[in-house]
C-alpha atoms as a PDB file:
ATOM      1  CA  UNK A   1      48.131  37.902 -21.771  1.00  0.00           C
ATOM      2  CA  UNK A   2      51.530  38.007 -23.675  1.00  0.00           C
ATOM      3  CA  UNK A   3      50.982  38.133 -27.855  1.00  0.00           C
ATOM      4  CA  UNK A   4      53.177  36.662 -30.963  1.00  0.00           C
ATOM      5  CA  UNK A   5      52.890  37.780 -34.601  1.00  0.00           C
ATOM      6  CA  UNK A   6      52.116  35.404 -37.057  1.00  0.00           C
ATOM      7  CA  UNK A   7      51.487  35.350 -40.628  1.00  0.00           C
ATOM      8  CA  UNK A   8      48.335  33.856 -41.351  1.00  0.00           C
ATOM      9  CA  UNK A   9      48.800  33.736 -45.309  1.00  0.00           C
ATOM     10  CA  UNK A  10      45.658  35.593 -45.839  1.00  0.00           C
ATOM     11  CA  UNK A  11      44.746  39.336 -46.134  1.00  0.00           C
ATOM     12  CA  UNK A  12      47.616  39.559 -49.158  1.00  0.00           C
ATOM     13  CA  UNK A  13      50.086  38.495 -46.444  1.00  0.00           C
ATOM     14  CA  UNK A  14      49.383  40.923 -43.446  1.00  0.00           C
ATOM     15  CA  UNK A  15      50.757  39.924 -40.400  1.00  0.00           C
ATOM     16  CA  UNK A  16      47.833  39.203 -37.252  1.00  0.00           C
ATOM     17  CA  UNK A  17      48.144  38.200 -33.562  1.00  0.00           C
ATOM     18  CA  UNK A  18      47.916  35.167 -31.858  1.00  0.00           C
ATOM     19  CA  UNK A  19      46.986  35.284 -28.006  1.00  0.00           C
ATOM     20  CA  UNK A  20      48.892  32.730 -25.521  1.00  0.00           C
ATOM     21  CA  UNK A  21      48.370  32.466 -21.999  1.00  0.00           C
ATOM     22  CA  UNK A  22      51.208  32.669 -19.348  1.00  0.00           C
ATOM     23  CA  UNK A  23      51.826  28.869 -19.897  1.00  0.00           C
ATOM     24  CA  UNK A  24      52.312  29.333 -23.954  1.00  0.00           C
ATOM     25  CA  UNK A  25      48.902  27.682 -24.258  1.00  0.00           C
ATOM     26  CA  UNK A  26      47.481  29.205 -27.671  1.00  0.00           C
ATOM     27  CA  UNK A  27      44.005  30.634 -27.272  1.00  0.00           C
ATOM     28  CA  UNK A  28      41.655  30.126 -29.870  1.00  0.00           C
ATOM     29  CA  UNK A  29      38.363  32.024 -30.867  1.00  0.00           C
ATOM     30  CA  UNK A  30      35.516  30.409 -33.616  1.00  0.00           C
ATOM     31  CA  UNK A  31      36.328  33.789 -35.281  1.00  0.00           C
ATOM     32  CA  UNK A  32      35.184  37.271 -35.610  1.00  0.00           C
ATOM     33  CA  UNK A  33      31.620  36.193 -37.154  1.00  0.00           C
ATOM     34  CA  UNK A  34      30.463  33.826 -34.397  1.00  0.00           C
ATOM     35  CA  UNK A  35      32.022  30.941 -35.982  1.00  0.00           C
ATOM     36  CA  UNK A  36      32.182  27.208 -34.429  1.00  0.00           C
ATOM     37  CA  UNK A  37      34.681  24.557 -33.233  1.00  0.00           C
ATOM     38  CA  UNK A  38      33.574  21.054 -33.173  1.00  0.00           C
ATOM     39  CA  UNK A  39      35.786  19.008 -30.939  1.00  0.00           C
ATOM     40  CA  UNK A  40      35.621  15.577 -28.672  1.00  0.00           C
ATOM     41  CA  UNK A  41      35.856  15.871 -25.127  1.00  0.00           C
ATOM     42  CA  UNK A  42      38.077  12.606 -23.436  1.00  0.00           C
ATOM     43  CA  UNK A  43      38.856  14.489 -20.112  1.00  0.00           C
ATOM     44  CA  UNK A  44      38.165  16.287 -17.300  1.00  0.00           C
ATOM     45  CA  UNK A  45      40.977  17.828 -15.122  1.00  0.00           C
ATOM     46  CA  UNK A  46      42.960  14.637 -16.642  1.00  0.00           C
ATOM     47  CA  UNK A  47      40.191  11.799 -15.619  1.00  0.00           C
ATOM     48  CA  UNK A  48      38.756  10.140 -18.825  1.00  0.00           C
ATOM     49  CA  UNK A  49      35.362  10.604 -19.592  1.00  0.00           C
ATOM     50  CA  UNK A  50      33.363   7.130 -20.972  1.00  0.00           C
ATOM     51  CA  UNK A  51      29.733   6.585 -21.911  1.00  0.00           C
ATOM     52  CA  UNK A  52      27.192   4.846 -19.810  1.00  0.00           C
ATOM     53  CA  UNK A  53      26.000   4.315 -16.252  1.00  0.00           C
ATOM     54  CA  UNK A  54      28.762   4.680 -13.446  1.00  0.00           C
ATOM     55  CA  UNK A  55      29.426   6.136 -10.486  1.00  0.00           C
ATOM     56  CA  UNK A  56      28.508   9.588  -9.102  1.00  0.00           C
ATOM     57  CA  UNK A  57      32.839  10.183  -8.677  1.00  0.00           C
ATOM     58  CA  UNK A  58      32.979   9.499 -12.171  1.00  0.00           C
ATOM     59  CA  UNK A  59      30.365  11.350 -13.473  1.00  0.00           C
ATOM     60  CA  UNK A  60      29.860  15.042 -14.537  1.00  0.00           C
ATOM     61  CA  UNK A  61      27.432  16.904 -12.492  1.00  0.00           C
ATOM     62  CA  UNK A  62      24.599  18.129 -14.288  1.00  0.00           C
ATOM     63  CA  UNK A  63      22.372  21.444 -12.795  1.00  0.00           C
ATOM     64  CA  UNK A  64      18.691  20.987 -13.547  1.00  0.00           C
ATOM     65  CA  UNK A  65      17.078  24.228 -14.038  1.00  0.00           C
ATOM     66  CA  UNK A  66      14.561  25.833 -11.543  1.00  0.00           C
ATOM     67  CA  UNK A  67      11.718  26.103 -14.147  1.00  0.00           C
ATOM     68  CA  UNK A  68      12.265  22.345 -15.792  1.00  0.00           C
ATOM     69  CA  UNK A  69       9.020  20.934 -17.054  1.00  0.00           C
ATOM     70  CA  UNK A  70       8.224  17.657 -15.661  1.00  0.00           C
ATOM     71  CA  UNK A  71      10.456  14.387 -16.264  1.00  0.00           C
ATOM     72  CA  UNK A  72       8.954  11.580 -16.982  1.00  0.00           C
ATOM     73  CA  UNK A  73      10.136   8.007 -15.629  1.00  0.00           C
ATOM     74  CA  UNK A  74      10.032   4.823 -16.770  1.00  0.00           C
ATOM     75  CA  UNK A  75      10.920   1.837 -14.483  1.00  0.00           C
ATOM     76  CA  UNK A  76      10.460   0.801 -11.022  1.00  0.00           C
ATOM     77  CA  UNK A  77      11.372   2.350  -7.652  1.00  0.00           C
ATOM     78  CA  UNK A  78      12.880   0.367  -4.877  1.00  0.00           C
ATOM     79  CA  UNK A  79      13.409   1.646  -1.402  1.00  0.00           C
ATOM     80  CA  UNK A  80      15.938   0.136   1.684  1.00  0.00           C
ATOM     81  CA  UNK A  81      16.174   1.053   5.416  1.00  0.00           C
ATOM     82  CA  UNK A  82      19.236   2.396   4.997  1.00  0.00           C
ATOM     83  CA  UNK A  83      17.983   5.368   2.285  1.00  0.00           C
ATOM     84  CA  UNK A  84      14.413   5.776   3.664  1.00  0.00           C
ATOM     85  CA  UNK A  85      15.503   6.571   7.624  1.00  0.00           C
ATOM     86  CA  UNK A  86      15.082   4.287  10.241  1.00  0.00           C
ATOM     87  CA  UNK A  87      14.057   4.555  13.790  1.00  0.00           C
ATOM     88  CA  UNK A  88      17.079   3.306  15.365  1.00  0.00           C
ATOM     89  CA  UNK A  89      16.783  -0.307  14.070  1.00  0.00           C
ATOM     90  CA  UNK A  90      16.521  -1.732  11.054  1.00  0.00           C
ATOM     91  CA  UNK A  91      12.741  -1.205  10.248  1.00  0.00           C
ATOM     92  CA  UNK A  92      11.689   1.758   8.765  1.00  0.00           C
ATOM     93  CA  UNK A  93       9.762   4.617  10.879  1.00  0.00           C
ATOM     94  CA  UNK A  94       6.317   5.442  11.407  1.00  0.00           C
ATOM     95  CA  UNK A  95       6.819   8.729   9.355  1.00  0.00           C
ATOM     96  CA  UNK A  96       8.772   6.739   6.914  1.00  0.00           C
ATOM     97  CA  UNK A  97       7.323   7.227   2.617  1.00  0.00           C
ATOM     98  CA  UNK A  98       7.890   5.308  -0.053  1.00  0.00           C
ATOM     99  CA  UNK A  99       6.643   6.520  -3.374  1.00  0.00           C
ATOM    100  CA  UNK A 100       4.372   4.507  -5.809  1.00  0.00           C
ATOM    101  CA  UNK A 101       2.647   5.412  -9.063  1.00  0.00           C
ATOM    102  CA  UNK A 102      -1.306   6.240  -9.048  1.00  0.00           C
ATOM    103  CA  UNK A 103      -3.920   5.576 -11.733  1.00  0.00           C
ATOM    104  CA  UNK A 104      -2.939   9.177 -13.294  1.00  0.00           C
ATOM    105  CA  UNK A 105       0.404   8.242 -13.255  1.00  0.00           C
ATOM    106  CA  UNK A 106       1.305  10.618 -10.304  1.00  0.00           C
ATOM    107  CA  UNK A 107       3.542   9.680  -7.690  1.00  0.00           C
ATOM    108  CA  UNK A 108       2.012   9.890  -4.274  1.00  0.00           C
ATOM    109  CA  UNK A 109       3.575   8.872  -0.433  1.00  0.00           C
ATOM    110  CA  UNK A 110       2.896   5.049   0.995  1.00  0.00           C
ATOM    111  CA  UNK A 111       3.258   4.887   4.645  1.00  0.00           C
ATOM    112  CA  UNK A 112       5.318   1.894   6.350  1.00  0.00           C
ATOM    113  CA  UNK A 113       4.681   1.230  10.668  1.00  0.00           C
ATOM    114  CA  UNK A 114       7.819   0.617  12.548  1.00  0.00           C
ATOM    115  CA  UNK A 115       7.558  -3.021  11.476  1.00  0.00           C
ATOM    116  CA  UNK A 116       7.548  -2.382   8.035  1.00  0.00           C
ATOM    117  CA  UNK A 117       4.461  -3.744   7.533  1.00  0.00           C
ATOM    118  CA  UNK A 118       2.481  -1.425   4.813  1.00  0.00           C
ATOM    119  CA  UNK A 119      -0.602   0.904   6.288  1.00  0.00           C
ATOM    120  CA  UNK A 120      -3.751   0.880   4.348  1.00  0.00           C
ATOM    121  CA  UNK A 121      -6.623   3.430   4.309  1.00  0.00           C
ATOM    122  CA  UNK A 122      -9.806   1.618   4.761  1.00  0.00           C
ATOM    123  CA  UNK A 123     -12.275   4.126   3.440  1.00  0.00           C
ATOM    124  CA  UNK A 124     -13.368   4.471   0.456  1.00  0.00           C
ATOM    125  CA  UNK A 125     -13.872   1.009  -1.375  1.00  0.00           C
ATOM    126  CA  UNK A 126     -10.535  -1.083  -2.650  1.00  0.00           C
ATOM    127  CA  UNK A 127     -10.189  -3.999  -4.800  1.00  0.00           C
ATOM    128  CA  UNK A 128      -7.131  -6.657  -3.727  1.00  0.00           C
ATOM    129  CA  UNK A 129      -6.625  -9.644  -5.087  1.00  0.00           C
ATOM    130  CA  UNK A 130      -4.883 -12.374  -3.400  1.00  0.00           C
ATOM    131  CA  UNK A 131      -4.713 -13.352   0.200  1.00  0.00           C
ATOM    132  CA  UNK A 132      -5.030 -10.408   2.526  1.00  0.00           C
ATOM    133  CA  UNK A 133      -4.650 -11.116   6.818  1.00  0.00           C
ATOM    134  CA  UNK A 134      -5.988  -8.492   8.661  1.00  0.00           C
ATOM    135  CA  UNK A 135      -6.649  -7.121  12.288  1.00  0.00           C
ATOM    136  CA  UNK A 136      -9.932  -5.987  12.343  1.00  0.00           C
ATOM    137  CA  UNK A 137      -9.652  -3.667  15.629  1.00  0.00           C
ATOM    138  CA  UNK A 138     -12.328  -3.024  17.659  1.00  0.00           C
ATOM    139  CA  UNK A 139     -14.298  -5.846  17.008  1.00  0.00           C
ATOM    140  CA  UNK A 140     -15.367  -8.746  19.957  1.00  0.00           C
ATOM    141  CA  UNK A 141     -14.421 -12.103  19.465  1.00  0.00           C
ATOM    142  CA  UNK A 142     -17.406 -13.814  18.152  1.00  0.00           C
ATOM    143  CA  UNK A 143     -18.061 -17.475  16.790  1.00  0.00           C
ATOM    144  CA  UNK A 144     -21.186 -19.169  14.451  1.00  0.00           C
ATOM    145  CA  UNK A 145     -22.741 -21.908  14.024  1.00  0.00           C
ATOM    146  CA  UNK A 146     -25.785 -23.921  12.700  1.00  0.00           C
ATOM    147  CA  UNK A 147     -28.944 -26.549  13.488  1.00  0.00           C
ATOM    148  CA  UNK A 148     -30.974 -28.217  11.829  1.00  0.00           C
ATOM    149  CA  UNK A 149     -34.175 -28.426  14.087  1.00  0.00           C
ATOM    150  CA  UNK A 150     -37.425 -30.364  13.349  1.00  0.00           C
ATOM    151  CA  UNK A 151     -40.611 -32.070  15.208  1.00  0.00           C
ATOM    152  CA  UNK A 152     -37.666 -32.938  18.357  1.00  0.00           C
ATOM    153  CA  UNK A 153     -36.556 -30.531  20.678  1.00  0.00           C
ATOM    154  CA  UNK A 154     -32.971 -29.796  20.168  1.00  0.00           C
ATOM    155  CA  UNK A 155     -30.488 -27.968  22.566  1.00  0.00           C
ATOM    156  CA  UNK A 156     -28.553 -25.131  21.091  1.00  0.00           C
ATOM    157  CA  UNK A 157     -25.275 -25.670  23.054  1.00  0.00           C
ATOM    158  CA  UNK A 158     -23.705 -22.461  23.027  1.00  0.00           C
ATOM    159  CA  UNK A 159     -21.516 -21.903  25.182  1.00  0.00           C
ATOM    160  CA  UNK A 160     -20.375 -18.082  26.593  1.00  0.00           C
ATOM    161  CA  UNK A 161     -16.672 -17.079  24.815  1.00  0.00           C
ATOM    162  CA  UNK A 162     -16.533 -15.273  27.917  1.00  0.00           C
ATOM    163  CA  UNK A 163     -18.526 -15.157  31.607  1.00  0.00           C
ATOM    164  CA  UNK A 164     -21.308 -13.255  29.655  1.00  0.00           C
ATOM    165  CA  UNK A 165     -21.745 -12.771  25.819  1.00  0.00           C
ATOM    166  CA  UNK A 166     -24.479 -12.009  23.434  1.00  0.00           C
ATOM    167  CA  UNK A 167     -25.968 -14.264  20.843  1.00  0.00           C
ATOM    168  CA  UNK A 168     -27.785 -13.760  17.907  1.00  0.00           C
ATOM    169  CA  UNK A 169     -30.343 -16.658  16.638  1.00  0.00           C
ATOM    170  CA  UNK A 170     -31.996 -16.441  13.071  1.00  0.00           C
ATOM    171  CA  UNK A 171     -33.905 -18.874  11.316  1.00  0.00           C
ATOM    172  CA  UNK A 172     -34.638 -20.039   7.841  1.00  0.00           C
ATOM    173  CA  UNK A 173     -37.751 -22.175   7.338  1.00  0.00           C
ATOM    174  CA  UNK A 174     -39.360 -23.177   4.654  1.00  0.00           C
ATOM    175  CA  UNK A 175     -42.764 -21.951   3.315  1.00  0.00           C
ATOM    176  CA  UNK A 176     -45.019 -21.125   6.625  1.00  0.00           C
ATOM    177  CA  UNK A 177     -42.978 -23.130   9.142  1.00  0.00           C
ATOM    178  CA  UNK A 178     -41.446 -21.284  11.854  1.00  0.00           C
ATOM    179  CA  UNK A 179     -38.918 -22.486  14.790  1.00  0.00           C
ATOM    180  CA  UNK A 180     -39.854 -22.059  18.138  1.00  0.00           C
ATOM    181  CA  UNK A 181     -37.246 -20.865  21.329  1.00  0.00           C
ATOM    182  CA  UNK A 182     -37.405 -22.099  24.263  1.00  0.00           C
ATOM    183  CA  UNK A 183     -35.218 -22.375  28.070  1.00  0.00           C
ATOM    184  CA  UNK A 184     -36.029 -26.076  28.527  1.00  0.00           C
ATOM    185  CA  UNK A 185     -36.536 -28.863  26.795  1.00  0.00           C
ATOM    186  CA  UNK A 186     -40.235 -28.980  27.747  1.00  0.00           C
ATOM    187  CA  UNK A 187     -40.588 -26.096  25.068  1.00  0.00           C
ATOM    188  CA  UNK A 188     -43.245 -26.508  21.831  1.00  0.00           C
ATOM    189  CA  UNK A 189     -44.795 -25.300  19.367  1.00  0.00           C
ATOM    190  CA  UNK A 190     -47.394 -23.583  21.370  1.00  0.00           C
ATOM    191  CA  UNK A 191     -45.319 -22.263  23.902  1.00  0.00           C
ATOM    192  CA  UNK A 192     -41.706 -21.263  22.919  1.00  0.00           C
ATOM    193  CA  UNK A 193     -40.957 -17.920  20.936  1.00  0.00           C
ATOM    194  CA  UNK A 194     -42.162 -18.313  17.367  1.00  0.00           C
ATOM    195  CA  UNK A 195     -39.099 -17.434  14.375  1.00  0.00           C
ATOM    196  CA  UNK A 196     -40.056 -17.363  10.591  1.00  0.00           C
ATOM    197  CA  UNK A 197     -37.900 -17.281   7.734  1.00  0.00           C
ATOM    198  CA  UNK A 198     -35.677 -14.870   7.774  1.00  0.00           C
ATOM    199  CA  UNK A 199     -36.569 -13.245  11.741  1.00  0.00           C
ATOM    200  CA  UNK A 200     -33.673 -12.701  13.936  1.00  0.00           C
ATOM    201  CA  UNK A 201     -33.690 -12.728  18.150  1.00  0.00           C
ATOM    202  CA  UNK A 202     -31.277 -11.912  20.177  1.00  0.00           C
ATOM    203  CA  UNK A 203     -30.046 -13.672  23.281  1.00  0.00           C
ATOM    204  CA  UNK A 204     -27.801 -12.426  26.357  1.00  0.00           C
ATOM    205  CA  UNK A 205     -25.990 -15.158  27.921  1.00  0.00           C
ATOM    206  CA  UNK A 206     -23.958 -16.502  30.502  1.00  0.00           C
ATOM    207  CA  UNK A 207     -22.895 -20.444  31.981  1.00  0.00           C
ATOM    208  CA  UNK A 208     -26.089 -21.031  33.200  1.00  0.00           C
ATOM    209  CA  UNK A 209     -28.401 -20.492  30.382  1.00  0.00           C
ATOM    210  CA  UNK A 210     -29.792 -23.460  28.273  1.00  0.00           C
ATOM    211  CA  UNK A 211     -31.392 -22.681  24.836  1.00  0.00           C
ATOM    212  CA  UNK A 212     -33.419 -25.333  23.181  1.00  0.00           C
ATOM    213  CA  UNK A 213     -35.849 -25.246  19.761  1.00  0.00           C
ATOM    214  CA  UNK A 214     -38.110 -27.003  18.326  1.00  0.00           C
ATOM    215  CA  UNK A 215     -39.924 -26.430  14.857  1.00  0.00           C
ATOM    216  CA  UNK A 216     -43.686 -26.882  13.362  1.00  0.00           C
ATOM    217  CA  UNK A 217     -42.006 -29.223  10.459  1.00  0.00           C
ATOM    218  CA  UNK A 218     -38.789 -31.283   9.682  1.00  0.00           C
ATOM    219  CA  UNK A 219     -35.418 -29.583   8.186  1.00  0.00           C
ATOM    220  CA  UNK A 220     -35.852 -25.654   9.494  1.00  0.00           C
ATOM    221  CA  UNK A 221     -32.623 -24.427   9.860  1.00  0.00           C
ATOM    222  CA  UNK A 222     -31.140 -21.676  12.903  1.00  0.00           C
ATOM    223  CA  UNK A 223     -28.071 -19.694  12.363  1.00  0.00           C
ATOM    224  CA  UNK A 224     -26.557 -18.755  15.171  1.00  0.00           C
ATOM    225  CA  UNK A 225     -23.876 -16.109  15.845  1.00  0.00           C
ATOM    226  CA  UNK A 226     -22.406 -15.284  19.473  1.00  0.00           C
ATOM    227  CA  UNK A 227     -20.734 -12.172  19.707  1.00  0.00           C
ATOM    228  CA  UNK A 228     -18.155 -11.957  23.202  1.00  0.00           C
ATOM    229  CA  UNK A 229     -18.965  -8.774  25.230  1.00  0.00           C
END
Protein backbone atom coordinates (compact mmCIF):
# COMPACT_ATOMS: atom_id res chain seq x y z
CA UNK A 1 0.00 0.00 0.00
CA UNK A 2 1.88 3.11 -1.42
CA UNK A 3 1.95 6.29 1.35
CA UNK A 4 1.93 10.34 0.88
CA UNK A 5 2.96 12.89 3.54
CA UNK A 6 0.65 15.32 4.55
CA UNK A 7 0.49 18.01 6.97
CA UNK A 8 -2.33 17.64 9.12
CA UNK A 9 -1.98 21.18 10.92
CA UNK A 10 -1.90 19.60 14.25
CA UNK A 11 0.91 18.25 16.53
CA UNK A 12 2.69 22.01 16.17
CA UNK A 13 2.84 21.22 12.44
CA UNK A 14 4.44 17.64 12.23
CA UNK A 15 4.08 16.05 9.15
CA UNK A 16 1.83 12.32 9.29
CA UNK A 17 0.92 9.71 6.63
CA UNK A 18 -1.92 9.15 4.69
CA UNK A 19 -2.49 5.48 3.28
CA UNK A 20 -3.90 5.09 -0.48
CA UNK A 21 -4.58 2.01 -2.15
CA UNK A 22 -3.15 1.04 -5.63
CA UNK A 23 -6.11 2.98 -7.25
CA UNK A 24 -5.24 6.43 -5.18
CA UNK A 25 -8.35 5.63 -3.14
CA UNK A 26 -7.54 7.34 0.39
CA UNK A 27 -8.04 4.96 3.29
CA UNK A 28 -9.50 6.21 6.26
CA UNK A 29 -9.43 4.93 9.98
CA UNK A 30 -12.09 6.42 12.98
CA UNK A 31 -8.66 7.11 14.60
CA UNK A 32 -6.19 5.76 16.97
CA UNK A 33 -8.80 5.75 20.04
CA UNK A 34 -11.58 3.67 18.46
CA UNK A 35 -13.22 6.61 17.07
CA UNK A 36 -16.47 6.57 14.65
CA UNK A 37 -17.60 7.55 11.12
CA UNK A 38 -21.18 8.10 10.56
CA UNK A 39 -21.99 7.90 6.90
CA UNK A 40 -25.17 7.02 4.44
CA UNK A 41 -25.00 4.09 2.42
CA UNK A 42 -26.82 4.73 -1.42
CA UNK A 43 -24.99 1.73 -3.10
CA UNK A 44 -23.92 -1.49 -3.46
CA UNK A 45 -21.32 -2.50 -6.14
CA UNK A 46 -23.02 0.68 -8.00
CA UNK A 47 -26.91 -0.55 -7.61
CA UNK A 48 -28.88 1.98 -5.42
CA UNK A 49 -30.11 0.92 -2.31
CA UNK A 50 -34.04 2.24 -1.41
CA UNK A 51 -36.26 1.52 1.58
CA UNK A 52 -39.14 -0.84 1.62
CA UNK A 53 -40.38 -4.18 0.33
CA UNK A 54 -38.85 -5.36 -3.12
CA UNK A 55 -37.43 -7.97 -4.69
CA UNK A 56 -34.96 -10.63 -3.45
CA UNK A 57 -32.33 -9.18 -6.65
CA UNK A 58 -32.66 -6.00 -5.08
CA UNK A 59 -32.28 -6.70 -1.72
CA UNK A 60 -29.26 -7.20 0.67
CA UNK A 61 -28.96 -10.60 2.05
CA UNK A 62 -29.20 -10.80 5.60
CA UNK A 63 -27.51 -14.10 7.70
CA UNK A 64 -29.69 -15.02 10.66
CA UNK A 65 -27.65 -16.37 13.37
CA UNK A 66 -27.64 -20.10 14.47
CA UNK A 67 -28.66 -19.33 18.11
CA UNK A 68 -31.56 -16.53 17.17
CA UNK A 69 -34.32 -16.52 19.72
CA UNK A 70 -37.64 -17.02 18.27
CA UNK A 71 -39.33 -14.46 15.69
CA UNK A 72 -42.47 -13.67 16.12
CA UNK A 73 -45.06 -13.13 13.12
CA UNK A 74 -47.81 -11.23 12.60
CA UNK A 75 -50.09 -11.78 9.52
CA UNK A 76 -51.41 -14.55 7.55
CA UNK A 77 -49.80 -17.42 5.61
CA UNK A 78 -50.92 -18.41 2.20
CA UNK A 79 -49.74 -21.46 0.37
CA UNK A 80 -49.97 -22.39 -3.78
CA UNK A 81 -49.27 -25.67 -5.67
CA UNK A 82 -46.56 -24.34 -7.18
CA UNK A 83 -44.46 -23.59 -3.61
CA UNK A 84 -45.95 -26.50 -1.58
CA UNK A 85 -44.94 -29.55 -4.27
CA UNK A 86 -47.27 -31.20 -6.28
CA UNK A 87 -47.74 -34.70 -7.39
CA UNK A 88 -47.41 -34.23 -10.97
CA UNK A 89 -50.62 -32.15 -11.43
CA UNK A 90 -51.82 -29.32 -10.12
CA UNK A 91 -53.19 -30.55 -6.68
CA UNK A 92 -51.06 -30.73 -3.94
CA UNK A 93 -49.65 -34.27 -2.58
CA UNK A 94 -50.67 -36.55 -0.01
CA UNK A 95 -47.45 -35.65 2.02
CA UNK A 96 -48.08 -32.10 1.16
CA UNK A 97 -48.14 -29.34 4.80
CA UNK A 98 -49.37 -26.26 5.12
CA UNK A 99 -48.75 -24.45 8.34
CA UNK A 100 -51.49 -22.84 10.59
CA UNK A 101 -51.38 -21.21 14.01
CA UNK A 102 -52.62 -23.29 17.24
CA UNK A 103 -54.34 -22.05 20.40
CA UNK A 104 -50.64 -21.44 21.93
CA UNK A 105 -49.80 -19.64 19.08
CA UNK A 106 -47.46 -22.43 17.70
CA UNK A 107 -47.31 -23.28 14.24
CA UNK A 108 -48.07 -26.89 13.56
CA UNK A 109 -48.39 -29.04 9.89
CA UNK A 110 -52.12 -29.34 8.12
CA UNK A 111 -52.29 -32.16 5.77
CA UNK A 112 -53.96 -31.69 2.15
CA UNK A 113 -55.09 -35.36 -0.02
CA UNK A 114 -54.17 -35.29 -3.61
CA UNK A 115 -57.40 -33.38 -4.23
CA UNK A 116 -56.66 -30.72 -2.07
CA UNK A 117 -59.34 -31.29 -0.04
CA UNK A 118 -58.16 -30.67 3.82
CA UNK A 119 -57.74 -34.04 6.18
CA UNK A 120 -59.21 -33.86 9.57
CA UNK A 121 -58.42 -35.95 12.69
CA UNK A 122 -61.59 -37.22 14.09
CA UNK A 123 -60.56 -38.04 17.61
CA UNK A 124 -60.64 -36.17 20.20
CA UNK A 125 -63.79 -33.79 20.25
CA UNK A 126 -63.89 -30.54 17.69
CA UNK A 127 -66.13 -27.68 17.50
CA UNK A 128 -66.98 -26.33 13.62
CA UNK A 129 -69.24 -24.03 12.85
CA UNK A 130 -70.84 -23.78 9.57
CA UNK A 131 -71.81 -26.38 7.08
CA UNK A 132 -69.54 -29.39 7.16
CA UNK A 133 -70.20 -32.56 4.23
CA UNK A 134 -68.69 -35.53 5.22
CA UNK A 135 -68.02 -39.28 4.22
CA UNK A 136 -68.67 -41.19 7.06
CA UNK A 137 -66.70 -44.52 5.93
CA UNK A 138 -67.58 -47.63 7.03
CA UNK A 139 -70.96 -47.11 7.75
CA UNK A 140 -74.17 -49.14 5.79
CA UNK A 141 -76.59 -47.24 4.07
CA UNK A 142 -79.47 -46.98 6.34
CA UNK A 143 -82.90 -45.00 6.16
CA UNK A 144 -85.78 -43.95 9.11
CA UNK A 145 -88.91 -43.45 9.44
CA UNK A 146 -92.08 -43.11 11.64
CA UNK A 147 -95.97 -44.39 12.52
CA UNK A 148 -98.33 -43.42 14.30
CA UNK A 149 -100.22 -46.70 15.33
CA UNK A 150 -103.47 -46.97 17.39
CA UNK A 151 -106.62 -49.44 18.06
CA UNK A 152 -106.09 -50.43 13.80
CA UNK A 153 -103.58 -52.61 12.63
CA UNK A 154 -101.15 -50.77 10.55
CA UNK A 155 -98.46 -52.20 8.09
CA UNK A 156 -94.97 -50.98 8.58
CA UNK A 157 -93.92 -50.94 4.86
CA UNK A 158 -90.36 -51.20 4.96
CA UNK A 159 -88.91 -52.17 2.36
CA UNK A 160 -85.11 -54.02 2.21
CA UNK A 161 -82.31 -51.15 0.85
CA UNK A 162 -80.85 -54.24 -0.27
CA UNK A 163 -81.94 -58.26 -0.80
CA UNK A 164 -81.55 -58.51 3.07
CA UNK A 165 -81.14 -55.67 5.70
CA UNK A 166 -81.70 -55.18 9.33
CA UNK A 167 -84.25 -53.00 11.00
CA UNK A 168 -84.55 -51.55 14.16
CA UNK A 169 -88.26 -50.76 15.63
CA UNK A 170 -88.69 -48.62 18.91
CA UNK A 171 -91.65 -47.27 20.35
CA UNK A 172 -92.83 -44.36 22.36
CA UNK A 173 -96.19 -44.70 24.12
CA UNK A 174 -97.71 -42.89 26.40
CA UNK A 175 -98.26 -43.72 30.13
CA UNK A 176 -98.84 -47.77 30.28
CA UNK A 177 -99.71 -48.29 26.61
CA UNK A 178 -97.50 -50.42 24.69
CA UNK A 179 -97.45 -51.33 20.74
CA UNK A 180 -97.73 -54.67 19.74
CA UNK A 181 -95.58 -56.50 16.51
CA UNK A 182 -96.89 -58.63 14.53
CA UNK A 183 -96.26 -60.70 10.70
CA UNK A 184 -99.89 -60.29 9.62
CA UNK A 185 -102.47 -58.21 9.87
CA UNK A 186 -104.45 -60.66 12.03
CA UNK A 187 -101.97 -59.50 14.89
CA UNK A 188 -103.47 -57.90 18.48
CA UNK A 189 -103.05 -56.94 21.46
CA UNK A 190 -102.96 -60.34 22.93
CA UNK A 191 -100.93 -61.91 20.51
CA UNK A 192 -98.22 -59.75 18.77
CA UNK A 193 -94.84 -58.81 20.60
CA UNK A 194 -95.58 -56.27 23.31
CA UNK A 195 -93.14 -52.65 23.05
CA UNK A 196 -93.34 -49.97 25.87
CA UNK A 197 -92.04 -46.63 25.90
CA UNK A 198 -88.85 -46.40 25.16
CA UNK A 199 -88.11 -50.62 24.25
CA UNK A 200 -86.32 -51.29 21.11
CA UNK A 201 -86.59 -54.79 18.78
CA UNK A 202 -84.80 -55.62 16.19
CA UNK A 203 -85.89 -57.09 12.89
CA UNK A 204 -83.86 -59.00 10.01
CA UNK A 205 -85.42 -58.61 6.75
CA UNK A 206 -85.73 -59.40 3.31
CA UNK A 207 -88.70 -58.91 0.18
CA UNK A 208 -90.86 -61.20 1.64
CA UNK A 209 -91.38 -60.09 5.11
CA UNK A 210 -94.52 -58.04 6.16
CA UNK A 211 -94.45 -56.16 9.55
CA UNK A 212 -97.66 -54.88 10.93
CA UNK A 213 -98.60 -53.18 14.65
CA UNK A 214 -101.16 -52.47 16.44
CA UNK A 215 -101.37 -50.60 19.92
CA UNK A 216 -103.54 -50.94 23.35
CA UNK A 217 -104.58 -47.02 22.81
CA UNK A 218 -104.74 -44.26 20.07
CA UNK A 219 -101.51 -42.00 19.07
CA UNK A 220 -98.39 -44.52 20.18
CA UNK A 221 -95.75 -43.73 18.07
CA UNK A 222 -92.80 -46.44 16.35
CA UNK A 223 -89.53 -45.21 15.15
CA UNK A 224 -88.12 -47.15 12.84
CA UNK A 225 -84.54 -47.31 11.51
CA UNK A 226 -83.29 -49.91 8.73
CA UNK A 227 -79.78 -50.32 8.57
CA UNK A 228 -78.51 -52.10 4.81
CA UNK A 229 -76.26 -55.16 5.52
Amino acid sequence: MATTTIKDGFNGGSDNQAYVDSTGALKVTGGGSGGTISSNLTEVSGAAITLGQTTESASLPVTIASDQSPISVTGSIIATNSSIGTNGSTAPNSSTQVAAQNASGLLVPLMVDPSGKLLVDTSGTSTVTGTVDANINGLNVFKTSQYTVGLTVVQLTVTPLTNRSSMSIKATCSGSNAIFIGNSNAVTTSTGFPLFNGDVINLDLTGANTVWAIASSANQTLYIMEIAY
